[in-house]
N, C-alpha and C. Protein backbone atom coordinates (compact mmCIF):
# COMPACT_ATOMS: atom_id res chain seq x y z
N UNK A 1 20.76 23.62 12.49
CA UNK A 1 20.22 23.24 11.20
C UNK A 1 19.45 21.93 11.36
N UNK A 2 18.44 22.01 11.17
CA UNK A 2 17.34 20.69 11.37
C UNK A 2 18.01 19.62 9.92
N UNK A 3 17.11 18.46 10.10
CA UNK A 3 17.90 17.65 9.13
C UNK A 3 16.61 17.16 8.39
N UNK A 4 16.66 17.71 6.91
CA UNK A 4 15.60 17.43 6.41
C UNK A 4 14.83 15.80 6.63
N UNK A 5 15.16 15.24 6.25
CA UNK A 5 15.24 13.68 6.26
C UNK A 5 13.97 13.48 7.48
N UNK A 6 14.23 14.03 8.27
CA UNK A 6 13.33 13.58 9.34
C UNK A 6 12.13 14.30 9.40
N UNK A 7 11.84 15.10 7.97
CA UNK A 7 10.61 15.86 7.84
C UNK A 7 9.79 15.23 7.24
N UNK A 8 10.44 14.32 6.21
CA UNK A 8 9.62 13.75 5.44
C UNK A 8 8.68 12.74 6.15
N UNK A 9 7.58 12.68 5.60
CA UNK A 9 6.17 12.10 6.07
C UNK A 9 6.00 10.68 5.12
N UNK A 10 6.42 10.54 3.38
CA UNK A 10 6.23 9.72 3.03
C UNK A 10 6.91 10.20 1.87
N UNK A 11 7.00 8.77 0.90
CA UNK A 11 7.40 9.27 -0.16
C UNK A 11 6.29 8.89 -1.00
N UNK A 12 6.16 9.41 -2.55
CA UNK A 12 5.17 9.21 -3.81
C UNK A 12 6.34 8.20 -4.63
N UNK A 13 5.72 6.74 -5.51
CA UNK A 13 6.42 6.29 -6.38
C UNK A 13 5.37 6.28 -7.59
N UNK A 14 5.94 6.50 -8.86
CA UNK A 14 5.12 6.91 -9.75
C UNK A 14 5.58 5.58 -10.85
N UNK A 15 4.62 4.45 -10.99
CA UNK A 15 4.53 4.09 -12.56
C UNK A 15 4.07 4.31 -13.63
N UNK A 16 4.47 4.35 -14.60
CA UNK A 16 3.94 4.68 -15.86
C UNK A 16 4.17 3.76 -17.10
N UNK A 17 3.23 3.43 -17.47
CA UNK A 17 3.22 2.14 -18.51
C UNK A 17 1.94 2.81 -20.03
N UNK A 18 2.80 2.15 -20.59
CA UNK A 18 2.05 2.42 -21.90
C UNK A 18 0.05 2.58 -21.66
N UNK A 19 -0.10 1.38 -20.90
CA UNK A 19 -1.27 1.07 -20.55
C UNK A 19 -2.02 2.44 -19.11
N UNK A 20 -0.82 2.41 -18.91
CA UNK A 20 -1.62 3.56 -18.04
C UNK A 20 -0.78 4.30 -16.35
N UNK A 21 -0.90 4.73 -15.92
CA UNK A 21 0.20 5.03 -14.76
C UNK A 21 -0.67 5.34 -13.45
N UNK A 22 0.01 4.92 -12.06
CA UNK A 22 -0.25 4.96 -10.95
C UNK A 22 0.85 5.70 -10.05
N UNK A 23 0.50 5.72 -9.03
CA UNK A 23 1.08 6.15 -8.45
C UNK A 23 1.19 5.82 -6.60
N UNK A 24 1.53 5.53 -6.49
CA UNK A 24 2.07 4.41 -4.94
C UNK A 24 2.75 5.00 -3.80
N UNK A 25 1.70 5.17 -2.51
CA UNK A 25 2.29 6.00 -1.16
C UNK A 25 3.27 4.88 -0.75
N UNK A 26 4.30 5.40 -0.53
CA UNK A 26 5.16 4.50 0.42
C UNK A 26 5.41 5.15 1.86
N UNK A 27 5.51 4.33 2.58
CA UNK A 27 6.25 5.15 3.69
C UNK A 27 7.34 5.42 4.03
N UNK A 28 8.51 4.85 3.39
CA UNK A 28 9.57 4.40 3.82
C UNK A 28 10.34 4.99 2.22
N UNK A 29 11.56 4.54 2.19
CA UNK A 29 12.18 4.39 0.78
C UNK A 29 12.05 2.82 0.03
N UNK A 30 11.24 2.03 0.29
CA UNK A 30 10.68 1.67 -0.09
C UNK A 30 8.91 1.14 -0.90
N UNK A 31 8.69 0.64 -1.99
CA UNK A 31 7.62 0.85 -2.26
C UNK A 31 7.24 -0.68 -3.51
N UNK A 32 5.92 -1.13 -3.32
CA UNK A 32 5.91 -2.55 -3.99
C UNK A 32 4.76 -1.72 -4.80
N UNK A 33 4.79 -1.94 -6.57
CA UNK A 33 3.86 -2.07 -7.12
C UNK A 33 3.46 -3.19 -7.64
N UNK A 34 2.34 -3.61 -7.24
CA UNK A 34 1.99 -5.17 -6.90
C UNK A 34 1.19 -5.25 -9.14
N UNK A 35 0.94 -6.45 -9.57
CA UNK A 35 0.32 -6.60 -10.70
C UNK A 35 0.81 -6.08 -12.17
N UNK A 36 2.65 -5.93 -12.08
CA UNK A 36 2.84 -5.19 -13.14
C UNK A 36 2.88 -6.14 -14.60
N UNK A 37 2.22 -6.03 -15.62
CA UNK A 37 2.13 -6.27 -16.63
C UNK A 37 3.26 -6.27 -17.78
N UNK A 38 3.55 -7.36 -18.32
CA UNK A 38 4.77 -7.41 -18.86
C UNK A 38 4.94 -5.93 -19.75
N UNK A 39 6.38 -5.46 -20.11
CA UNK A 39 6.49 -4.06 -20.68
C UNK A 39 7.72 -3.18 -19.95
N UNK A 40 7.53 -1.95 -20.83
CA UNK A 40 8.69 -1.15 -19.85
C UNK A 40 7.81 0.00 -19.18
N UNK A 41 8.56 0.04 -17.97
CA UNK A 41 7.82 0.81 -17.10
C UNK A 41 8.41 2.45 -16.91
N UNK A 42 8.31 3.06 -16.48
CA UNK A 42 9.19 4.51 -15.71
C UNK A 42 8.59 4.86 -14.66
N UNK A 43 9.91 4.94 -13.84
CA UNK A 43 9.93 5.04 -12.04
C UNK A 43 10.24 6.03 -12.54
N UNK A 44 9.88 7.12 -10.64
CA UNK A 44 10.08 7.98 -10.89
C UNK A 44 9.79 8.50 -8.92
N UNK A 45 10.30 9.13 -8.15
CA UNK A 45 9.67 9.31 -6.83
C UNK A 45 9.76 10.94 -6.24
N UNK A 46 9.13 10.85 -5.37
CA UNK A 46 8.76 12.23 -4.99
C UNK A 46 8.57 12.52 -3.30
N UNK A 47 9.31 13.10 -2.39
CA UNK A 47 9.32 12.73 -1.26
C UNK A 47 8.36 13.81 -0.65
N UNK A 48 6.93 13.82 0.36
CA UNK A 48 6.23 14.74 0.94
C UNK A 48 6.15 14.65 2.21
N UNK A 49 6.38 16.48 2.99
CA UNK A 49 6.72 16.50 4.18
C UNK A 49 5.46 17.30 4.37
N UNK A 50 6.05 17.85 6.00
CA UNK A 50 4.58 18.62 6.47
C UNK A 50 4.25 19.90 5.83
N UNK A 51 5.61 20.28 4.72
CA UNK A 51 5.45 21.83 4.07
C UNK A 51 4.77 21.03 2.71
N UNK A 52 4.75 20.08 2.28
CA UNK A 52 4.16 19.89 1.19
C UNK A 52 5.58 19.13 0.36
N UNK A 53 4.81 18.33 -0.96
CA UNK A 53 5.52 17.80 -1.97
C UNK A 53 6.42 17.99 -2.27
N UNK A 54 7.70 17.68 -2.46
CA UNK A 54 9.40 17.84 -3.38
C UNK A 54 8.75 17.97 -4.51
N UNK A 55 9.80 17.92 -5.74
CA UNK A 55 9.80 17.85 -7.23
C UNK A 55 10.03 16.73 -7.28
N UNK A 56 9.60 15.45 -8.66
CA UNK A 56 9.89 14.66 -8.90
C UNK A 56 11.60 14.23 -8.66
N UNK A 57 11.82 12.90 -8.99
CA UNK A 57 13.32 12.78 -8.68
C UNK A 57 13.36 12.49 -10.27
N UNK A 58 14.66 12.47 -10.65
CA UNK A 58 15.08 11.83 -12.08
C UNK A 58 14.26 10.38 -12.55
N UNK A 59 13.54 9.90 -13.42
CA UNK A 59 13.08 8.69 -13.81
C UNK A 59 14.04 7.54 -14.43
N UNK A 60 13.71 6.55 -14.14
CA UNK A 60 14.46 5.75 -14.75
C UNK A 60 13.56 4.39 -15.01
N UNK A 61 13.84 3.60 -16.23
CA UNK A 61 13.12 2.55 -16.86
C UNK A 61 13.44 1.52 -16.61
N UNK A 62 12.03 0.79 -16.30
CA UNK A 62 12.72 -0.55 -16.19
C UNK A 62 12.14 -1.55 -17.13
N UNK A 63 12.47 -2.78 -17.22
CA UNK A 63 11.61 -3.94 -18.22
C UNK A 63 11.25 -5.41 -17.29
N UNK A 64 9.89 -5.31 -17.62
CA UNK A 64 9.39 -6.10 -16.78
C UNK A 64 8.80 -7.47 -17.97
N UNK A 65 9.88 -8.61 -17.42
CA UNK A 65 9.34 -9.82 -18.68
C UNK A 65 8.07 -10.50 -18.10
């Protein structure tokens, strides 16, 4: 049984703000969205291998003062 984990190529992090939403290659399980504007935001990530894209993961909000 291969181990998924080591298929993945990158992950997608997705912001979304009232003002408008992006979306951010990471490579790692980590990911910096640089310039965020005070407000609440929703994360949200998505991991892509060599077969193609996962499904989103669960979102969760954050507040940025």
């Amino acid at each position: 049984m291969s181990n998924i984990r080591q298929d993945v190529v990158r992950h997608n992090v997705q912001a979304h703000h009232t003002r408008g939403e992006s979306v951010v290659p990471a490579s790692s399980t980590e990911a910096k969205v640089p310039d965020l504007d005070p407000g609440r935001y929703v994360f949200r990530v998505k991991a892509v291998s060599r077969g193609g894209a996962g499904p989103w993961a669960r979102s969760i909000a954050v507040y940025v003062e």
